[in-house]
N, C-alpha and C. Protein backbone atom coordinates (compact mmCIF):
# COMPACT_ATOMS: atom_id res chain seq x y z
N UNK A 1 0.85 -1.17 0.00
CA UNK A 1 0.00 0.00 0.00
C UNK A 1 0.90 1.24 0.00
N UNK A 2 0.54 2.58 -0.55
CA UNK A 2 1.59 3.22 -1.34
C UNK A 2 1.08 4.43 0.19
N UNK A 3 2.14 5.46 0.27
CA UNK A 3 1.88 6.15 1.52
C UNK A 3 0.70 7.35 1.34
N UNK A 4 0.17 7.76 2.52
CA UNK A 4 -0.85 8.30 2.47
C UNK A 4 -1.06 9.90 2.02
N UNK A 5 -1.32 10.63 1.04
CA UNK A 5 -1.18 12.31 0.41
C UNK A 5 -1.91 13.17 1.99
N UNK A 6 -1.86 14.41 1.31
CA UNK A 6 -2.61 15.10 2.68
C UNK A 6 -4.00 14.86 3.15
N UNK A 7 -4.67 14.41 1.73
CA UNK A 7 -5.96 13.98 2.51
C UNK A 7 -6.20 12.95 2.56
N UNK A 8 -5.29 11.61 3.12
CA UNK A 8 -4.90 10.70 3.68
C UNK A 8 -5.72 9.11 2.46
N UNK A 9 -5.43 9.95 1.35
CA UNK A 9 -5.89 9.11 0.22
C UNK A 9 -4.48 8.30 -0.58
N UNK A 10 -4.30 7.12 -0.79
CA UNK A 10 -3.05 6.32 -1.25
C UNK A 10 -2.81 6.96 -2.40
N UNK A 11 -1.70 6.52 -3.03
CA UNK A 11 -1.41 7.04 -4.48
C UNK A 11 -2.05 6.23 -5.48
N UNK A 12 -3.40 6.77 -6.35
CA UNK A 12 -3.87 6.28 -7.28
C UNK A 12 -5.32 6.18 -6.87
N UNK A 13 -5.56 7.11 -5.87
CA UNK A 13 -7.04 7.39 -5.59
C UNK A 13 -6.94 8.91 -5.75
N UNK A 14 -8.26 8.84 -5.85
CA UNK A 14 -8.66 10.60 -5.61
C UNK A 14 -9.92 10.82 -5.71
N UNK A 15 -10.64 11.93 -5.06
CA UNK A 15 -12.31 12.35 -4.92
C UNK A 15 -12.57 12.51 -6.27
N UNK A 16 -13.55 11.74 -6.93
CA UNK A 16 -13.76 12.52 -8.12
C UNK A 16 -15.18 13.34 -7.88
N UNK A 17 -15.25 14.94 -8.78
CA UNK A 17 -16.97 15.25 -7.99
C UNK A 17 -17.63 15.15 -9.23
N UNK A 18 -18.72 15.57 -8.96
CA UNK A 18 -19.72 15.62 -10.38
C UNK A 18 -19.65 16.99 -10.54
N UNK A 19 -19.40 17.49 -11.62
CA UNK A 19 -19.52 18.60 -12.55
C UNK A 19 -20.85 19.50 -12.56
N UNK A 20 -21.75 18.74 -12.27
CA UNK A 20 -23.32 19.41 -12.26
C UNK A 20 -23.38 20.08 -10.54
N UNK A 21 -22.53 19.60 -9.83
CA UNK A 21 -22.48 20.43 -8.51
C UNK A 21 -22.36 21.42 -8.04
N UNK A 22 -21.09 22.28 -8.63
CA UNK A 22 -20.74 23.37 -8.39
C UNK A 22 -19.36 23.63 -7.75
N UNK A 23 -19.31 24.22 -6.65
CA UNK A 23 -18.24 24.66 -6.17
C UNK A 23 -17.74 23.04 -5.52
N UNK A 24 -16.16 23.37 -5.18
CA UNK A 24 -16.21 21.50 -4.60
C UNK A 24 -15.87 21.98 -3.40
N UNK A 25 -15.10 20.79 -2.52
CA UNK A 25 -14.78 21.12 -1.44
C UNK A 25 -15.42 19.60 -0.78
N UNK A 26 -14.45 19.47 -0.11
CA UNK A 26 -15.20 17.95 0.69
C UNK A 26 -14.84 18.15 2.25
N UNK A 27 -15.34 17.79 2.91
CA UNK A 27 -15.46 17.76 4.07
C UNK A 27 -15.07 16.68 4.56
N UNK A 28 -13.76 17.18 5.15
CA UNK A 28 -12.62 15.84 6.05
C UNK A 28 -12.92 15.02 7.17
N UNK A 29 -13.93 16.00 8.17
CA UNK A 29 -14.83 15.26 9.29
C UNK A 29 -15.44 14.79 9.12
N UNK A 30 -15.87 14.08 8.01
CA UNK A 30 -17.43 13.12 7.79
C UNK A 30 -16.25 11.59 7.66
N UNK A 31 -16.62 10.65 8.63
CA UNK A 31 -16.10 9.59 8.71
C UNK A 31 -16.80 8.48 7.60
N UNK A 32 -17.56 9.02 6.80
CA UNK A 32 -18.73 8.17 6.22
C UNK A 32 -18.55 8.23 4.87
N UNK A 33 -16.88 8.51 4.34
CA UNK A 33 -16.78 8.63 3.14
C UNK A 33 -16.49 7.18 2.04
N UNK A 34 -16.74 7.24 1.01
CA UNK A 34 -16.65 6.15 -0.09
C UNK A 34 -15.95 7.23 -1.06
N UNK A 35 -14.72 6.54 -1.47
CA UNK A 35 -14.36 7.10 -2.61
C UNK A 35 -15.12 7.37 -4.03
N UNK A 36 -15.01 8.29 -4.67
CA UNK A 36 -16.03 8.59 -6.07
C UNK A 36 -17.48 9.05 -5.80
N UNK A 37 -18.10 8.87 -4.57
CA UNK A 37 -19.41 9.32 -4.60
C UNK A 37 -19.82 9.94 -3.37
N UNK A 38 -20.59 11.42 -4.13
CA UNK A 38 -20.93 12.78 -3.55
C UNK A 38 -21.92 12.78 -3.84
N UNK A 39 -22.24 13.77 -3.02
CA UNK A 39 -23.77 14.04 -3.21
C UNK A 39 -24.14 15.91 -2.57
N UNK A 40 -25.08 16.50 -3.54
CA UNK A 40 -24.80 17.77 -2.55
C UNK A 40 -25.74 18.36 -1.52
N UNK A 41 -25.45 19.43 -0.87
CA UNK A 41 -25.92 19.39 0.72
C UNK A 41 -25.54 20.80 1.12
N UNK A 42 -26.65 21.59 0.26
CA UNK A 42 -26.50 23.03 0.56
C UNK A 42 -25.24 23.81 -0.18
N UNK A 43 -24.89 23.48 -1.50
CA UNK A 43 -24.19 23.57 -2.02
C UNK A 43 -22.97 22.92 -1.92
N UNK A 44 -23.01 22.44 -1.16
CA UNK A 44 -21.33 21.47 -0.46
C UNK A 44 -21.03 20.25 -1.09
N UNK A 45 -20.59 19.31 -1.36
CA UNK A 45 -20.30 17.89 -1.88
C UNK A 45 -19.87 17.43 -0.23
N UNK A 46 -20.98 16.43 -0.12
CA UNK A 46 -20.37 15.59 1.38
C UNK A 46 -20.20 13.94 0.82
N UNK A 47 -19.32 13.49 0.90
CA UNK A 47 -19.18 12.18 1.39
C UNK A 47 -20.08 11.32 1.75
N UNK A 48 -20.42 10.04 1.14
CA UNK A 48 -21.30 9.41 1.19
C UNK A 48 -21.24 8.08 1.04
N UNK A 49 -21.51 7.14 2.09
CA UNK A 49 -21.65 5.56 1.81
C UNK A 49 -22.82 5.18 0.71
N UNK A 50 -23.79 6.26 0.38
CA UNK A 50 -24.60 5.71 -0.29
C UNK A 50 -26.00 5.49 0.65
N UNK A 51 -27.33 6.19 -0.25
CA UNK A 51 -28.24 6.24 0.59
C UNK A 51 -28.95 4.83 1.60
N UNK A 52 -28.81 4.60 2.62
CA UNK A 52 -29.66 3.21 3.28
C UNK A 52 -31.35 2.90 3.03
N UNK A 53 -31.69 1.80 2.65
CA UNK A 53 -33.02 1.24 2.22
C UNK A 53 -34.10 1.64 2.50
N UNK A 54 -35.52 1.77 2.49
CA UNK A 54 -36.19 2.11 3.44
C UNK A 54 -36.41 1.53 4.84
N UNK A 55 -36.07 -0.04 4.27
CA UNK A 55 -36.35 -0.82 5.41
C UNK A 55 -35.24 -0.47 6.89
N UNK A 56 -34.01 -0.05 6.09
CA UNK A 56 -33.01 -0.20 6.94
C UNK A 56 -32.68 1.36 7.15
N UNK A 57 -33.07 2.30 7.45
CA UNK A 57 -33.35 3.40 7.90
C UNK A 57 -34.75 3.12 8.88
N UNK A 58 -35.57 2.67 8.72
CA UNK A 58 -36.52 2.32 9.12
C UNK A 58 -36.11 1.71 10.19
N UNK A 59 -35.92 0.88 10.11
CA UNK A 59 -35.35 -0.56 11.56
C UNK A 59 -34.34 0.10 12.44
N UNK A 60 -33.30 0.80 11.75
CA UNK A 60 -32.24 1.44 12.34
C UNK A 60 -32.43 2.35 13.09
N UNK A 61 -32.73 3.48 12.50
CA UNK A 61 -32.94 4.93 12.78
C UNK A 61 -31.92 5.64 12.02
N UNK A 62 -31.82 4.92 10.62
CA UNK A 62 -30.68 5.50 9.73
C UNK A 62 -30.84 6.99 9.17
N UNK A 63 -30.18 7.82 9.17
CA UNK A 63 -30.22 8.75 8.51
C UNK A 63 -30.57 8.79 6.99
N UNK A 64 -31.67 9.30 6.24
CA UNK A 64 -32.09 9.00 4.69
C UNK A 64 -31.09 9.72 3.80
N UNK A 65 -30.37 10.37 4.16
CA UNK A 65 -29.17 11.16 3.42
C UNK A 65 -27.99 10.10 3.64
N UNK A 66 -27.18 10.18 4.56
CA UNK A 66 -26.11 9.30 4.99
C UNK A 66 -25.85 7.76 5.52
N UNK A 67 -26.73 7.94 6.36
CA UNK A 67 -26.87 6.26 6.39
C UNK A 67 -26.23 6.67 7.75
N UNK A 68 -26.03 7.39 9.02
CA UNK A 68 -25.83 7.31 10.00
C UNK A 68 -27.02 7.27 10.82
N UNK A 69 -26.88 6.82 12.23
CA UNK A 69 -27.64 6.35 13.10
C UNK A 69 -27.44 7.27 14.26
N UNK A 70 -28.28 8.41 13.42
CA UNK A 70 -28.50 9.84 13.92
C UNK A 70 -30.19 10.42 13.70
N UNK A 71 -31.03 9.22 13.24
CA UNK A 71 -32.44 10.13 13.02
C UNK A 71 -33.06 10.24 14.56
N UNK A 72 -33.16 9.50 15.35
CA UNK A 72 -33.72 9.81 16.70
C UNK A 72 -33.10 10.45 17.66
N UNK A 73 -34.08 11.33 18.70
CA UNK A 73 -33.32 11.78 19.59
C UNK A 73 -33.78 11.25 20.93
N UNK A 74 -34.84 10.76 20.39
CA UNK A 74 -35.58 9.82 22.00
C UNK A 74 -36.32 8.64 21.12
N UNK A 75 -36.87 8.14 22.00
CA UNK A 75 -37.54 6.90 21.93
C UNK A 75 -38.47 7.07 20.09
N UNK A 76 -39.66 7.80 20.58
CA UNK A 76 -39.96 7.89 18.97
C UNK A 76 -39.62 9.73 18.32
N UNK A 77 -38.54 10.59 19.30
CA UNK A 77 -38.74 11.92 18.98
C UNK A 77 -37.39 12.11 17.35
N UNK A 78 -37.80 12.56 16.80
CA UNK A 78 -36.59 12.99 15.99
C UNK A 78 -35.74 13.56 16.29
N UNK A 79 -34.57 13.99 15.90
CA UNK A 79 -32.62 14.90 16.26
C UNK A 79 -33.28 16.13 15.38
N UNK A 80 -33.43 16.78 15.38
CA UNK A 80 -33.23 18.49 14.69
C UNK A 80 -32.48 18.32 13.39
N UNK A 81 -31.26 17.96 13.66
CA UNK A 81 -30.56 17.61 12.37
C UNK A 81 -29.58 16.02 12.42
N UNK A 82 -29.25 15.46 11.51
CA UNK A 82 -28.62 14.61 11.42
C UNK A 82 -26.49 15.10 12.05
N UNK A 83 -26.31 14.44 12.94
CA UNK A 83 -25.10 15.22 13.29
C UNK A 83 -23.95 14.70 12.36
N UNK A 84 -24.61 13.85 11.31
CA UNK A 84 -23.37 13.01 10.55
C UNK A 84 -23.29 14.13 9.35
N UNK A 85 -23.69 14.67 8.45
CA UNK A 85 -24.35 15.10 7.54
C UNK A 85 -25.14 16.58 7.29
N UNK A 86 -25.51 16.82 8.58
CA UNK A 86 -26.14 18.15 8.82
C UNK A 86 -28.03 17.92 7.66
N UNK A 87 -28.19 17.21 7.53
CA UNK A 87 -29.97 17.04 7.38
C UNK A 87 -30.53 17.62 8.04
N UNK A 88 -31.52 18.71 7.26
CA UNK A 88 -32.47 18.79 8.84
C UNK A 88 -33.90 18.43 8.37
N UNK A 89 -34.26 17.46 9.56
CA UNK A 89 -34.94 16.78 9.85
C UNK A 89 -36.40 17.47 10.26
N UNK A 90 -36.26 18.51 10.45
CA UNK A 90 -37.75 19.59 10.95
C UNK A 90 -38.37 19.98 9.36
N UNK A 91 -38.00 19.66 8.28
CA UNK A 91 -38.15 19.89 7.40
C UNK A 91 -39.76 18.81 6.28
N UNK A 92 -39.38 17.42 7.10
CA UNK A 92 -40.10 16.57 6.42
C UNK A 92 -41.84 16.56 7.60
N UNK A 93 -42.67 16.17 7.39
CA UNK A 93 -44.42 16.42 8.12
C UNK A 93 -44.36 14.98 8.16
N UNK A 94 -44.25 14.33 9.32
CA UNK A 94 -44.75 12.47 9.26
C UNK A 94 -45.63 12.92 9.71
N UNK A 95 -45.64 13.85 10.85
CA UNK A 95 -47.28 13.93 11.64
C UNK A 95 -47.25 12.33 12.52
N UNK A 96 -48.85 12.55 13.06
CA UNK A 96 -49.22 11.48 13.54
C UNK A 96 -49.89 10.60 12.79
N UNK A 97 -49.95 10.28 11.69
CA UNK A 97 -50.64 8.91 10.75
C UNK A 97 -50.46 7.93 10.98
N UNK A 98 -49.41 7.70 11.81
CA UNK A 98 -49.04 6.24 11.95
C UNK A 98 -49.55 5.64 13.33
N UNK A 99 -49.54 6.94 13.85
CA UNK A 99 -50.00 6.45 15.44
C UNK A 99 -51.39 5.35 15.57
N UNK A 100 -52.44 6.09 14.72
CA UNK A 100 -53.86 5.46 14.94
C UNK A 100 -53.84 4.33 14.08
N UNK A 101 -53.17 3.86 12.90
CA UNK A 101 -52.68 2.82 12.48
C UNK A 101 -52.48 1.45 13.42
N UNK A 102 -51.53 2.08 14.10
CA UNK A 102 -50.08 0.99 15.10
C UNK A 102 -51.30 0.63 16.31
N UNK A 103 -51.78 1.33 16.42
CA UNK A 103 -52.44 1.53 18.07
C UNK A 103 -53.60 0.38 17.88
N UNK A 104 -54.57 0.68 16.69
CA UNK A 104 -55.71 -0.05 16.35
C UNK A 104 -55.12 -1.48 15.72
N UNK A 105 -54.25 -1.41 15.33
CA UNK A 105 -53.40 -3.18 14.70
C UNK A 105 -53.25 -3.71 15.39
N UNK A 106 -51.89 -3.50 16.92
CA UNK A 106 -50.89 -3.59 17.58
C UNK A 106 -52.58 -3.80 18.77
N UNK A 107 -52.95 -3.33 19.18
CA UNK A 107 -54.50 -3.56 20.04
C UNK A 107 -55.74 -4.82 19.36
N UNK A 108 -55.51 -4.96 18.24
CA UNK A 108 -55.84 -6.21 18.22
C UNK A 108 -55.78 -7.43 17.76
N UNK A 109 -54.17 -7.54 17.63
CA UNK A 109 -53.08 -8.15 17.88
C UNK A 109 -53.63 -8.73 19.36
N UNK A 110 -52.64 -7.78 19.69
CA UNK A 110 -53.21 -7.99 21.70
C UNK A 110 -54.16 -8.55 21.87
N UNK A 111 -55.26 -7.91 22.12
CA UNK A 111 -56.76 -8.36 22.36
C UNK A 111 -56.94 -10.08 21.87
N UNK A 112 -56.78 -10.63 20.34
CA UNK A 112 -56.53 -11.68 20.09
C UNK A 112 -55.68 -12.68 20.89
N UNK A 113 -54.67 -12.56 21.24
CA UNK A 113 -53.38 -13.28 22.18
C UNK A 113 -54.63 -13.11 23.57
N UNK A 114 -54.72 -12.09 24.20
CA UNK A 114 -55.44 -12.44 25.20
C UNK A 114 -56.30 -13.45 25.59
N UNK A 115 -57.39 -13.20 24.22
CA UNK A 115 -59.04 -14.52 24.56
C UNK A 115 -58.01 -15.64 24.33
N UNK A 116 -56.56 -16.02 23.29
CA UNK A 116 -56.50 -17.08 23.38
C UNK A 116 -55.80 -17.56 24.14
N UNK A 117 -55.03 -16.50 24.90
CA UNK A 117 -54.45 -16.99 26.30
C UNK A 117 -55.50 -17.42 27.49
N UNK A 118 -56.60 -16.82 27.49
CA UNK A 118 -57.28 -17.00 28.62
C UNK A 118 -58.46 -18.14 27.84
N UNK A 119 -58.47 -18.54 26.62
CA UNK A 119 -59.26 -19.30 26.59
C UNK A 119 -58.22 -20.86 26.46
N UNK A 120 -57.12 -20.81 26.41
CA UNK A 120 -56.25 -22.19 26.82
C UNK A 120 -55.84 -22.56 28.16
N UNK A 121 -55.37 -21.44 28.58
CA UNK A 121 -54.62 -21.38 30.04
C UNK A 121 -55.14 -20.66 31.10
N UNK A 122 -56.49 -20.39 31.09
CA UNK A 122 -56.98 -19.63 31.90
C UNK A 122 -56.10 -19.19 33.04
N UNK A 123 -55.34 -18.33 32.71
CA UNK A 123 -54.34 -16.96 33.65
C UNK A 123 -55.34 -16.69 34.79
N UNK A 124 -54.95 -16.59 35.90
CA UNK A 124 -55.48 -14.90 37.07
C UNK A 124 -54.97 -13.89 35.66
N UNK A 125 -56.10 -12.81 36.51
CA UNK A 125 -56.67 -11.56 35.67
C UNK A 125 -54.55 -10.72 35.88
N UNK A 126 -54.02 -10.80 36.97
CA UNK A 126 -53.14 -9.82 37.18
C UNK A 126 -52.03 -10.65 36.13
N UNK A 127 -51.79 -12.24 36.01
CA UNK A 127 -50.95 -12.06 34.49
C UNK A 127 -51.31 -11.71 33.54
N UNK A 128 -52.57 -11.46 32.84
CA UNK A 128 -52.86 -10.46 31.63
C UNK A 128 -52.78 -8.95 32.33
N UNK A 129 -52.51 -8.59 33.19
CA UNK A 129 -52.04 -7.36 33.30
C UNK A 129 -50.98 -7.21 32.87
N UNK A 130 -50.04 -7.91 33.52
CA UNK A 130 -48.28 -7.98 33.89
C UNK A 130 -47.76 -8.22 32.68
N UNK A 131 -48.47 -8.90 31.62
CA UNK A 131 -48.38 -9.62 30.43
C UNK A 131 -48.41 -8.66 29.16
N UNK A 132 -49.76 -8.10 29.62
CA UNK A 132 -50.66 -7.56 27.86
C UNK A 132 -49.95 -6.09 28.24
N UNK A 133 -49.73 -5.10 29.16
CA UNK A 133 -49.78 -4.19 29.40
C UNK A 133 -48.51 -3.66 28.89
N UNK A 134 -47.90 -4.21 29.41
CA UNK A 134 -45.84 -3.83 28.85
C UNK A 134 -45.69 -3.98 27.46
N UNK A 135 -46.31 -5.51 27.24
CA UNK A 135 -46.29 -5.66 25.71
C UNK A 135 -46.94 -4.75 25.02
N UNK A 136 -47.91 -4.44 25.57
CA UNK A 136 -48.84 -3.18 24.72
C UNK A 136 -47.91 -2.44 24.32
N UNK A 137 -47.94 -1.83 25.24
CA UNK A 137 -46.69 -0.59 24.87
C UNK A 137 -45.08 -0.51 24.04
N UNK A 138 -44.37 -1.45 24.46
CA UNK A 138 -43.34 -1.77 23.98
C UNK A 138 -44.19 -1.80 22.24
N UNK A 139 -44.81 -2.87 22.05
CA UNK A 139 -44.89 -3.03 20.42
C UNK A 139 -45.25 -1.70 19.91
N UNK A 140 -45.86 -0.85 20.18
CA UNK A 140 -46.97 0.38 19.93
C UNK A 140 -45.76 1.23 19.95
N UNK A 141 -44.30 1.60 21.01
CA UNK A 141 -43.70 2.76 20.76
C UNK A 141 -42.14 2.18 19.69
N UNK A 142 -42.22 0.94 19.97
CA UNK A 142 -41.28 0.14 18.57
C UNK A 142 -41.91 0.53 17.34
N UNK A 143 -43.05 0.26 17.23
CA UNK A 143 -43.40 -0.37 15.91
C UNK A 143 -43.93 1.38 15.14
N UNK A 144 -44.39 2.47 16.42
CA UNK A 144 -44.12 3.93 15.89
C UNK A 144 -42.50 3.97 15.58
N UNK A 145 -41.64 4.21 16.48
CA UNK A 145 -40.91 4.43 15.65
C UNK A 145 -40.05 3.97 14.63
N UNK A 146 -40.46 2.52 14.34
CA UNK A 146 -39.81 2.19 12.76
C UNK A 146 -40.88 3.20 11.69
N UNK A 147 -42.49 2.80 11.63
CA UNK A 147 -43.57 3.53 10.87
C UNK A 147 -42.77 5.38 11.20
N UNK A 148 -42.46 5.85 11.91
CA UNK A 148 -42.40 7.23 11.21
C UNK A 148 -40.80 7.69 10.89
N UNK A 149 -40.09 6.45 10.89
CA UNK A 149 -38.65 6.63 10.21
C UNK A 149 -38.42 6.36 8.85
N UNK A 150 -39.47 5.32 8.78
CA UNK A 150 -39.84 4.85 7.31
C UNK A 150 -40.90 5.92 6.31
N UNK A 151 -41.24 6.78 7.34
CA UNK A 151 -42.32 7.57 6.72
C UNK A 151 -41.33 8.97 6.18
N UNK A 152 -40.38 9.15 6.89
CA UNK A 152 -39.74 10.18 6.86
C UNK A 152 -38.42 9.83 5.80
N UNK A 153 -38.17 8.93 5.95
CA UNK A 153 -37.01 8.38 4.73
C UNK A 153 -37.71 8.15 3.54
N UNK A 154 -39.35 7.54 3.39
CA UNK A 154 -40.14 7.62 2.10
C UNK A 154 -40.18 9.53 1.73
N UNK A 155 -40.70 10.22 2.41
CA UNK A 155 -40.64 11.42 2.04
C UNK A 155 -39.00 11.92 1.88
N UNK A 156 -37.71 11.89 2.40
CA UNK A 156 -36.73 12.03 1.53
C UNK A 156 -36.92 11.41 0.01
N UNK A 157 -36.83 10.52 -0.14
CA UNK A 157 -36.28 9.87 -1.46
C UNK A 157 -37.82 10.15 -2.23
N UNK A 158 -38.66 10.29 -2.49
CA UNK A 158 -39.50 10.69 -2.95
C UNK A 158 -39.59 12.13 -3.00
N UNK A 159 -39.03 12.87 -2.68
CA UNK A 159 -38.38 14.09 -2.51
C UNK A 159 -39.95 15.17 -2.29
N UNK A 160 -40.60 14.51 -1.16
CA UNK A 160 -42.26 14.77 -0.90
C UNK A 160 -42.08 16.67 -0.68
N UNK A 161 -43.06 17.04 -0.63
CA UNK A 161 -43.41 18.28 -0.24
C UNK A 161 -44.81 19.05 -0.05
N UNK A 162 -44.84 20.08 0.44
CA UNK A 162 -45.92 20.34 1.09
C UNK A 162 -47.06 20.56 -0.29
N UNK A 163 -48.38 20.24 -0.85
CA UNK A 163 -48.89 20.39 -1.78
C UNK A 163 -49.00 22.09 -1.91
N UNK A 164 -49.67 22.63 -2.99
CA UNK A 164 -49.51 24.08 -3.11
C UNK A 164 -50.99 24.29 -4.14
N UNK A 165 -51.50 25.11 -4.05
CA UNK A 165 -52.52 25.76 -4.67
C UNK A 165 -52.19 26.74 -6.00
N UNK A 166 -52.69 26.09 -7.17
CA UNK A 166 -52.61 27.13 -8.00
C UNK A 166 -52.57 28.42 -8.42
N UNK A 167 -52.34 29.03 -9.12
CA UNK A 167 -52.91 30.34 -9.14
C UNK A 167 -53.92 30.78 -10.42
N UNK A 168 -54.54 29.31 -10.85
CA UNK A 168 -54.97 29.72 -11.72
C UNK A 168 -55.17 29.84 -13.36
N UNK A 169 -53.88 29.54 -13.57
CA UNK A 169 -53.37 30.36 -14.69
C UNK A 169 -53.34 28.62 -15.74
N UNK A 170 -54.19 28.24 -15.68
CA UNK A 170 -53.87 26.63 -16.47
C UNK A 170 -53.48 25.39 -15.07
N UNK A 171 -53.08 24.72 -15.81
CA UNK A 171 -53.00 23.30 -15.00
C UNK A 171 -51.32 23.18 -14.97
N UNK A 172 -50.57 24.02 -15.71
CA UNK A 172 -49.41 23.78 -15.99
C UNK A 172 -48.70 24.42 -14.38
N UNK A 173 -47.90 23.47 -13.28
CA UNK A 173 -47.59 24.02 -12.09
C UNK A 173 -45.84 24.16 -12.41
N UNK A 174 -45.00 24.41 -13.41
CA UNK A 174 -43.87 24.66 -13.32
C UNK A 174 -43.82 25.86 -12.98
N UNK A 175 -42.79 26.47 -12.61
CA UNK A 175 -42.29 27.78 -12.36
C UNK A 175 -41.18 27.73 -12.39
């Protein structure tokens, strides 16, 4: 292996950028680089492993830009911005859609397991407490936050936005 240049690239590599970008410039602190592929980010070219799946942003809490495991900041709350990448994340609307989804599935889910727990093994009432109650929850704040990481990484890559009202003037909405 041949010794390392200043930006600690061997001899016979080098950043290549895309031409349709603009100004270059790469950013040395992003640990998340792949040689040859950029992407831009407020005019900047950042470094990039390459965008992660839906599924696997989803499951993870991957970042839909970078692929770091920076979209949450609590249990189901989002980070402001991605600290790998600088995304910001206040930008995309999941809203609550998923909530009344998860809640009404994930509840009778439950409810089902119950009659057939208590209609095989007839439990005391306090192990379907001890039982259904934790599980409730646990599946309901899991299974939100994969549904609004996946909702929020579908609106990246679909590159969603807020709808807008005409003005009128034809059906034609370019500008």
């Amino acid at each position: 292996m041949g010794r390392a240049g200043p930006r600690g690239l061997t001899a016979g590599q080098r950043y290549e950028t895309d031409e349709r970008v603009g100004r270059g410039g790469i950013d040395p602190s992003c640990k998340r680089l792949r040689l040859g592929r950029h992407h831009r980010h407020d005019g900047d070219i950042m470094p990039v492993t390459g965008s992660p799946t839906i599924a696997q942003a989803a499951l993870h809490g991957l970042c839909p830009r970078c692929g770091a495991k920076t979209l949450f900041d609590g249990i189901v709350r989002f980070a402001v911005k991605c600290r790998a990448c600088g995304q910001d994340f206040r930008r995309f609307n999941v809203g609550d859609g998923p909530a009344a989804f998860l809640t009404f599935g994930i509840g009778a889910l439950i409810v089902a397991l119950a009659i057939a727990l208590e209609l095989t093994v007839h439990p005391p009432v306090w192990v379907h407490i001890a039982l259904w109650l934790p599980l409730t929850a646990l599946a309901t704040l899991y299974s939100l936050r994969i549904a609004k990481a996946a909702m929020l990484a579908l609106e990246y890559r679909n590159k969603a936005r807020e709808g807008r009202i005409g003005d009128g003037r034809g059906d034609d909405d370019s500008e």
